[in-house]
C-alpha atoms as a PDB file:
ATOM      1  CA  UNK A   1     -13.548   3.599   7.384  1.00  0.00           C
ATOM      2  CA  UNK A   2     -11.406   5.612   4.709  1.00  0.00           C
ATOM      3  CA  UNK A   3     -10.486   3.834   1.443  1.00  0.00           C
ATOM      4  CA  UNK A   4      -6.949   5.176   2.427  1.00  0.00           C
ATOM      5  CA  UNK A   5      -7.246   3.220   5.768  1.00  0.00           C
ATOM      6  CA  UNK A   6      -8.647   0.307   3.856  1.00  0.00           C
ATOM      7  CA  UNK A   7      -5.699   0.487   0.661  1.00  0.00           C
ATOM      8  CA  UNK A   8      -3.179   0.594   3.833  1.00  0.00           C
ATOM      9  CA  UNK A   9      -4.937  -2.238   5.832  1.00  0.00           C
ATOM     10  CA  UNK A  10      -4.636  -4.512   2.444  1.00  0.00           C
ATOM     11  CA  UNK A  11      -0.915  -3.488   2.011  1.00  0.00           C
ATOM     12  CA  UNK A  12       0.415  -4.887   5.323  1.00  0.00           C
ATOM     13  CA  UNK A  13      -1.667  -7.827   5.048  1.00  0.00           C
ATOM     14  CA  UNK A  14      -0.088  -8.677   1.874  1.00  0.00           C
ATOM     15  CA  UNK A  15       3.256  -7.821   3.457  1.00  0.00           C
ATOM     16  CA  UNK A  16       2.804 -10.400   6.228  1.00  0.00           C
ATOM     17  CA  UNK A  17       2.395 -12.873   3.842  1.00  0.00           C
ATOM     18  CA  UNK A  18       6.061 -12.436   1.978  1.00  0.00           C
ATOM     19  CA  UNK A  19       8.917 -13.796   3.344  1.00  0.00           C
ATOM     20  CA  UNK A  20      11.234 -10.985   3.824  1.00  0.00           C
ATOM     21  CA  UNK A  21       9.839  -8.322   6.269  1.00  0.00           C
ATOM     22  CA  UNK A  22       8.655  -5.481   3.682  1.00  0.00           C
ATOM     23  CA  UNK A  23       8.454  -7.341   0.394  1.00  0.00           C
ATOM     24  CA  UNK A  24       7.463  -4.869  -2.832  1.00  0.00           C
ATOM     25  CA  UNK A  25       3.742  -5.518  -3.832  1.00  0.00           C
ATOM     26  CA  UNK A  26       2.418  -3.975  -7.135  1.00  0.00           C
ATOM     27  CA  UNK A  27      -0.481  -1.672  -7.383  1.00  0.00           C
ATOM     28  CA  UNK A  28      -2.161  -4.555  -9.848  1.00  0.00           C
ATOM     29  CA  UNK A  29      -2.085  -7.420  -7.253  1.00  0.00           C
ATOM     30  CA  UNK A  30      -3.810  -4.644  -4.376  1.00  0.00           C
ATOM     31  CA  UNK A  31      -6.575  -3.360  -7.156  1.00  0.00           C
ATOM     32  CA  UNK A  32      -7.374  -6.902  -7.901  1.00  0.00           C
ATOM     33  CA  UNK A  33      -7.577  -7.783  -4.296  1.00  0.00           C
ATOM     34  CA  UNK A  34      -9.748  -4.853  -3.170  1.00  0.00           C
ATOM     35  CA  UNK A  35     -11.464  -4.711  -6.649  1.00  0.00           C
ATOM     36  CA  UNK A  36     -10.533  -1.023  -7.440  1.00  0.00           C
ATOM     37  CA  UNK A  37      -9.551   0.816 -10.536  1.00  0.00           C
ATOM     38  CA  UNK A  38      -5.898   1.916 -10.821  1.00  0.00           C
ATOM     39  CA  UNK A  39      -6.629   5.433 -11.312  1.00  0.00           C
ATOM     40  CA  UNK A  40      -8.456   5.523  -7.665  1.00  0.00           C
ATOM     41  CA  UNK A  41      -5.618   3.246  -5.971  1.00  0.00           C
ATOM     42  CA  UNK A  42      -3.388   5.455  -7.313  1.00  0.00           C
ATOM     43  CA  UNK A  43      -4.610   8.593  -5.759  1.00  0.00           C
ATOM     44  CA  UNK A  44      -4.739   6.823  -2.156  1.00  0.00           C
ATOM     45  CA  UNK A  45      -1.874   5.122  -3.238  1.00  0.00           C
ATOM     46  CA  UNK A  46      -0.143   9.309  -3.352  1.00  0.00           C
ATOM     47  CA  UNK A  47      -1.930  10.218  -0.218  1.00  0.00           C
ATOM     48  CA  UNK A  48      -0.010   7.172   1.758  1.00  0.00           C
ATOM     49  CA  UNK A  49       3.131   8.072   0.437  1.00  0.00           C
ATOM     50  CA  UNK A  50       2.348  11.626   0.958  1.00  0.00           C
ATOM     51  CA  UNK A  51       1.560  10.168   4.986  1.00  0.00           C
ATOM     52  CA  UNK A  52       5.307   8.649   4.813  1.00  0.00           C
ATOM     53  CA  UNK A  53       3.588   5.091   5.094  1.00  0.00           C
ATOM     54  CA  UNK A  54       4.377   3.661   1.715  1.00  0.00           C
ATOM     55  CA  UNK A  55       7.073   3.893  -0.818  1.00  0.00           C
ATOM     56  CA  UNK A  56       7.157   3.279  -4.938  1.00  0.00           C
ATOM     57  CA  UNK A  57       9.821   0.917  -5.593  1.00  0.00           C
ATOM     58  CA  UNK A  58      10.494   2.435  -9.368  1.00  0.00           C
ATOM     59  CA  UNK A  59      10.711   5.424 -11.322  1.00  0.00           C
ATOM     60  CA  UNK A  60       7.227   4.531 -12.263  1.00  0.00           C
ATOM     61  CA  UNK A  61       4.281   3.772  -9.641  1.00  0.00           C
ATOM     62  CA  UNK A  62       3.952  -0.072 -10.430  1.00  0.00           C
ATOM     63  CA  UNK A  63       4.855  -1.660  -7.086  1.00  0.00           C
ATOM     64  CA  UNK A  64       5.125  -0.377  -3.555  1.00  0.00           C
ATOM     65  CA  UNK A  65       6.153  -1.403   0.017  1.00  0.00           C
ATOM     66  CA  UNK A  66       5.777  -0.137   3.396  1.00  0.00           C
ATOM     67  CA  UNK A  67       8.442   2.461   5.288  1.00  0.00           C
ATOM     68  CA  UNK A  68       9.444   1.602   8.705  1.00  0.00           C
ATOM     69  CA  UNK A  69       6.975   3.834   9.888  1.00  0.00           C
ATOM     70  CA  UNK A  70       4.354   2.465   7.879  1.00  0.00           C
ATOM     71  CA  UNK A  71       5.394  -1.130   9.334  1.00  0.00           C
ATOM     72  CA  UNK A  72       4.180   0.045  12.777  1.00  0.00           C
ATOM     73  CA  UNK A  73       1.591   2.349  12.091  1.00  0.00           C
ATOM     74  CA  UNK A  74      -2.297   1.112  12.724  1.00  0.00           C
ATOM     75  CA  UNK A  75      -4.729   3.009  10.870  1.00  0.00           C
ATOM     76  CA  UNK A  76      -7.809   1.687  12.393  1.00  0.00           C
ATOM     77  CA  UNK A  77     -10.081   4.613  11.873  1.00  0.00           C
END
């Protein structure tokens, strides 16, 4: 499996465990959950967004959440 598919499998878990249906998760909480550096989150962390699947919540690319489409998707592979 990818470390894309992997970075976008940890981001909806995380999401199913907020309250509100797409809650914004920083890049820090996923690295330390997945044990990554920020600099190679960060790329798949561009390649999701480039996909549509994820958003950055700031001007900056400290916390993220999932797009509508990225709600339903299932990257599996």
């Amino acid at each position: 499996m990818s470390t894309e598919n992997v970075v976008f499998r940890k981001i909806k878990e995380i999401s199913v465990r907020g309250i509100k249906p797409r809650p914004m998760i920083t890049v820090l909480q996923i690295s330390r959950e997945l044990s990554l550096t920020s600099d190679s989150l960060l790329a798949q962390l561009a390649e999701l967004k480039r996909l549509r699947l994820v958003t950055f919540c700031d001007n900056g690319t400290t916390s993220i959440k999932l797009t509508l489409l990225g709600s339903v998707v299932r990257r599996d592979k």
